[in-house]
N, C-alpha and C. Protein backbone atom coordinates (compact mmCIF):
# COMPACT_ATOMS: atom_id res chain seq x y z
N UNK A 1 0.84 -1.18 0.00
CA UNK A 1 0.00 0.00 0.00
C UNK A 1 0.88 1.24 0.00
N UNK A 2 0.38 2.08 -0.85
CA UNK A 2 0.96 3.53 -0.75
C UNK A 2 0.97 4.51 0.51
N UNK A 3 1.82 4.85 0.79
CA UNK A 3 2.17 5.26 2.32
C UNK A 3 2.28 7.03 2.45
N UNK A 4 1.99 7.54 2.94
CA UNK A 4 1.86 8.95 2.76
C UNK A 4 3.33 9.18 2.72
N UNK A 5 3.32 10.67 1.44
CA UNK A 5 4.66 10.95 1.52
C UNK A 5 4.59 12.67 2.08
N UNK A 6 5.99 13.28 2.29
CA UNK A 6 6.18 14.66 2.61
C UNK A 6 5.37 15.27 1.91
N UNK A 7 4.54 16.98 1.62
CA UNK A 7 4.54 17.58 0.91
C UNK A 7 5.43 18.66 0.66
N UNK A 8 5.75 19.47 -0.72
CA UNK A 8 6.17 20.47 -0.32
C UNK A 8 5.95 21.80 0.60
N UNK A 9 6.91 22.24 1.31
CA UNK A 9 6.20 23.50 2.11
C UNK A 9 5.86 24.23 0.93
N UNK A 10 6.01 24.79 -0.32
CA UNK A 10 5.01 25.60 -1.14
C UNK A 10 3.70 25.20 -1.49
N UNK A 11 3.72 23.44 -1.17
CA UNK A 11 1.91 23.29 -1.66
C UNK A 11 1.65 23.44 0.15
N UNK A 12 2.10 23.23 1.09
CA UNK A 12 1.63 23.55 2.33
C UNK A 12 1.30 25.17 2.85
N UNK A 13 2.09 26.00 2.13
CA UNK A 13 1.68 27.79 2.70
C UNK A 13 0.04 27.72 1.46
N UNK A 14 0.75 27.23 -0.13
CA UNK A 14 -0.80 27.36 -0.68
C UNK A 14 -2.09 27.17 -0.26
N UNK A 15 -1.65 26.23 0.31
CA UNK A 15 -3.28 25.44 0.76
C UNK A 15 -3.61 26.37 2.06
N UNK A 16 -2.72 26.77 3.18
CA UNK A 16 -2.70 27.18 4.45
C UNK A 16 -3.63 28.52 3.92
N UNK A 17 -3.31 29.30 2.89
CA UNK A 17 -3.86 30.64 2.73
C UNK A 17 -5.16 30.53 2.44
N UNK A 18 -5.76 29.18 1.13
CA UNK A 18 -6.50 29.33 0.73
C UNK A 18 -7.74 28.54 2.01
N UNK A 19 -7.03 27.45 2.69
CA UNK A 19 -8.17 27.09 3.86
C UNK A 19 -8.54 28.29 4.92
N UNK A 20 -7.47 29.15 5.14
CA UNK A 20 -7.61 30.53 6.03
C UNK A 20 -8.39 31.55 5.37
N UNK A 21 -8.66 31.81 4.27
CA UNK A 21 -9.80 32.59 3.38
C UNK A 21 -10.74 31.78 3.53
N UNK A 22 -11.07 30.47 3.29
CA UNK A 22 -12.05 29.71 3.14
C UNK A 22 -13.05 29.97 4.53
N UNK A 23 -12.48 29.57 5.58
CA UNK A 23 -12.56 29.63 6.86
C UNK A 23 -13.50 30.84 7.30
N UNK A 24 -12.81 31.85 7.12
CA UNK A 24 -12.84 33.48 7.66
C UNK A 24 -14.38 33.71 6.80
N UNK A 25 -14.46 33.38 5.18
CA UNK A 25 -15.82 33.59 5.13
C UNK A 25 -16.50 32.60 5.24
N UNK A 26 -16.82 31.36 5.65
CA UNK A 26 -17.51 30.80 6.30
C UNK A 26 -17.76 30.71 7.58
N UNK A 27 -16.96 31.75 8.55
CA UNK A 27 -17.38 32.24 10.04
C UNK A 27 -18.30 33.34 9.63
N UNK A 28 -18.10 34.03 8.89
CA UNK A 28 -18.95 35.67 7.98
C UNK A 28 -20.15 35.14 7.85
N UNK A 29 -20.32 34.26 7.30
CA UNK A 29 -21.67 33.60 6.76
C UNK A 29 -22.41 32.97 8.06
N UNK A 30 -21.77 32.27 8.72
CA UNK A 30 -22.69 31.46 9.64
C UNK A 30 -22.85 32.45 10.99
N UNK A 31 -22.06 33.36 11.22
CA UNK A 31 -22.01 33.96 12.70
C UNK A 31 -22.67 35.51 12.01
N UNK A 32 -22.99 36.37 11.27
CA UNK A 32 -22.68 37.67 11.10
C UNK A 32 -24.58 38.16 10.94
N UNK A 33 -25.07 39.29 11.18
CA UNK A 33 -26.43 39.35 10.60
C UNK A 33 -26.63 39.03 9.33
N UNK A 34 -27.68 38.64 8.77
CA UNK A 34 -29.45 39.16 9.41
C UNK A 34 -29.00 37.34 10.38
N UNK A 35 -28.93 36.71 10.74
CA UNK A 35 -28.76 35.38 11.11
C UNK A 35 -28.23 34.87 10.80
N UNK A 36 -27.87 33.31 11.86
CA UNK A 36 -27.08 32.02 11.38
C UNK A 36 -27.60 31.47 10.07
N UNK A 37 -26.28 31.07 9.14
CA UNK A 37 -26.20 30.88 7.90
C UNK A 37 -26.70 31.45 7.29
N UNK A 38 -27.25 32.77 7.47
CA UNK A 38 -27.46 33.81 6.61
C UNK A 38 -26.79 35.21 6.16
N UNK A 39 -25.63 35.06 7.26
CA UNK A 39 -24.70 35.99 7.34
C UNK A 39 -23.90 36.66 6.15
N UNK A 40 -23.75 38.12 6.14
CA UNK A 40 -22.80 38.36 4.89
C UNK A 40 -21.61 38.68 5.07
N UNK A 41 -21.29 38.47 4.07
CA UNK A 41 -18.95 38.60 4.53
C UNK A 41 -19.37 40.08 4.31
N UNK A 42 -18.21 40.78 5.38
CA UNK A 42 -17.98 42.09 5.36
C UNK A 42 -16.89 42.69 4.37
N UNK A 43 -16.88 43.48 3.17
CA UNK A 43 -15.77 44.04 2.51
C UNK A 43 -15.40 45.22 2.85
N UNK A 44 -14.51 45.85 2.68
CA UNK A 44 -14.11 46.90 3.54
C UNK A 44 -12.82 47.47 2.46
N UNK A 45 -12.03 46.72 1.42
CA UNK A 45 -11.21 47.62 1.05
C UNK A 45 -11.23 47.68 -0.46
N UNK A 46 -11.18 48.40 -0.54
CA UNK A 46 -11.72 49.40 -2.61
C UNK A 46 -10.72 49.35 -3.10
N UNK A 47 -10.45 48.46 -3.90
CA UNK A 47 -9.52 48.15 -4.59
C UNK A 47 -9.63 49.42 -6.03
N UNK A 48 -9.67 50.42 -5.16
CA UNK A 48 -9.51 51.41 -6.84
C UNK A 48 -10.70 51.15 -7.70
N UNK A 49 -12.12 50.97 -7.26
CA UNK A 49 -12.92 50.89 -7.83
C UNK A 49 -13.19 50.22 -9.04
N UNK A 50 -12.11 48.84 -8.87
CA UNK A 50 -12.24 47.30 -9.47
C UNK A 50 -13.19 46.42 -8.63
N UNK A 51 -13.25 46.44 -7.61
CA UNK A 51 -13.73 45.30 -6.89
C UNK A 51 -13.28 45.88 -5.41
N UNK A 52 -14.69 45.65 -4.45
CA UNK A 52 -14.59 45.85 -2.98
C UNK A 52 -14.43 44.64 -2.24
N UNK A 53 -13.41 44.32 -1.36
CA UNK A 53 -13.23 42.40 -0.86
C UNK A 53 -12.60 42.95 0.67
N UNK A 54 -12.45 42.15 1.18
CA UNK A 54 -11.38 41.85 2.17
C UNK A 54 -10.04 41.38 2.79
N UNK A 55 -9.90 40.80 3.93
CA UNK A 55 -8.18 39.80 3.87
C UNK A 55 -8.56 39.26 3.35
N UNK A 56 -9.61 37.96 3.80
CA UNK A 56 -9.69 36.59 2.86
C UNK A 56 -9.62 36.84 1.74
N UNK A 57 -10.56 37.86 0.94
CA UNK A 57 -10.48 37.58 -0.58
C UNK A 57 -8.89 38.11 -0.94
N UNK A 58 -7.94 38.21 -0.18
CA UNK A 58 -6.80 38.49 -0.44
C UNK A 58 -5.56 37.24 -0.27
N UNK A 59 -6.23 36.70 0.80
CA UNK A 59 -5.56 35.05 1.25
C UNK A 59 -5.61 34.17 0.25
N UNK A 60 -7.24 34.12 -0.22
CA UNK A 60 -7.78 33.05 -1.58
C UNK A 60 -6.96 33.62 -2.79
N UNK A 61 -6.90 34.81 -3.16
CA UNK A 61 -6.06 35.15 -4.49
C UNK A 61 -4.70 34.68 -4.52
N UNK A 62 -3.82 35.03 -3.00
CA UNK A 62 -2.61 34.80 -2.75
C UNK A 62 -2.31 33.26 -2.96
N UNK A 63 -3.05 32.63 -2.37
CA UNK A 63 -3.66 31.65 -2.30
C UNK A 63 -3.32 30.48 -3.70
N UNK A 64 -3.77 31.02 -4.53
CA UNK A 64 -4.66 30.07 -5.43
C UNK A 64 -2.82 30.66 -6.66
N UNK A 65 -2.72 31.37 -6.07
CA UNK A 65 -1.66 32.26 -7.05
C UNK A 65 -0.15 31.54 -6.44
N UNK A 66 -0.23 31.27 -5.43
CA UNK A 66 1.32 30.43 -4.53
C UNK A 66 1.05 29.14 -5.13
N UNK A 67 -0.14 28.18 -5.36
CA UNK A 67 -0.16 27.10 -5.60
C UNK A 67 -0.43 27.25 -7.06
N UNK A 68 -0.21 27.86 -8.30
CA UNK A 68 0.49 28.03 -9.42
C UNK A 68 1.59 27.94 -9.81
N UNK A 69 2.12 28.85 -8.59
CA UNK A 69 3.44 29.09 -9.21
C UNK A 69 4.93 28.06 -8.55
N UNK A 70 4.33 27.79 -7.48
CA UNK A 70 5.09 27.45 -6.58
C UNK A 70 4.45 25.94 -6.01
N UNK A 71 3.40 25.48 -6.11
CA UNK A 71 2.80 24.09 -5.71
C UNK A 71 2.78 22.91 -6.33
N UNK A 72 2.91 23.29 -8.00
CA UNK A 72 2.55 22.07 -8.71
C UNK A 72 4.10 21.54 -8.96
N UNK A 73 3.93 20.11 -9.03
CA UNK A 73 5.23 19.70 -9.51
C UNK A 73 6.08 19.77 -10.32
N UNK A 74 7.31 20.01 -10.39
CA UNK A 74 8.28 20.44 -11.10
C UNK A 74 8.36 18.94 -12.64
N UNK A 75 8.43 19.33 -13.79
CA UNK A 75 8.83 18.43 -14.77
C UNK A 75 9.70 17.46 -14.43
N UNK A 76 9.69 16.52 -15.03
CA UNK A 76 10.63 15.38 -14.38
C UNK A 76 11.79 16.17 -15.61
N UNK A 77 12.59 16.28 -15.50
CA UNK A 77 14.12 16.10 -16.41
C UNK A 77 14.16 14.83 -17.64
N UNK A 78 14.50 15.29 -18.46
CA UNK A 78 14.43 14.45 -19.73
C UNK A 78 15.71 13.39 -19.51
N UNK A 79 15.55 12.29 -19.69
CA UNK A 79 16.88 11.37 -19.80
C UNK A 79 17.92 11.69 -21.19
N UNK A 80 19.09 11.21 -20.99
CA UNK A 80 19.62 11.36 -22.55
C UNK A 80 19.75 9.98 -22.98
N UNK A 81 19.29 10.05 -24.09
CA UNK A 81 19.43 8.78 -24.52
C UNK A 81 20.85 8.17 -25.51
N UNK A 82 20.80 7.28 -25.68
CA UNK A 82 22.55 6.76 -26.15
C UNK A 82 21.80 6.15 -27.75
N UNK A 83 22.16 6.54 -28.91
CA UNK A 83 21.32 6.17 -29.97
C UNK A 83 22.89 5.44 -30.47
């Protein structure tokens, strides 16, 4: 049987940011008015009048953007072959 192996710490901060956004608005939602599980995430910073979000929606971008660049596995190296 296949046995768990290490991950990298870059797929470990990826995931860490994007479960910590995940998290933060699903406390927003279940704890915040008009009621439980009816709650709305609070935004608060104006991105220059692109889009109004918060940390999380800043964790999830960071997020999703570390495990691009930095999470997925590296190419295996080509062998040389002897013809």
């Amino acid at each position: 049987m296949g046995g768990h192996r290490p991950q990298p710490k870059a797929r470990l901060i990826g995931f860490s940011l994007l479960l910590g956004g995940a998290t933060t608005h699903l406390g927003d939602r279940l704890f915040r008015a008009p009621g439980f599980a009816r709650g709305h995430v609070v935004d608060f910073i104006d991105y220059n009048d692109w889009f109004v979000g918060n940390v999380a929606d800043i964790a999830l971008f960071c997020g999703a953007v570390w495990i691009v660049l930095f999470g997925l596995p590296a190419p295996e190296p080509k062998q040389a072959t002897d013809t």
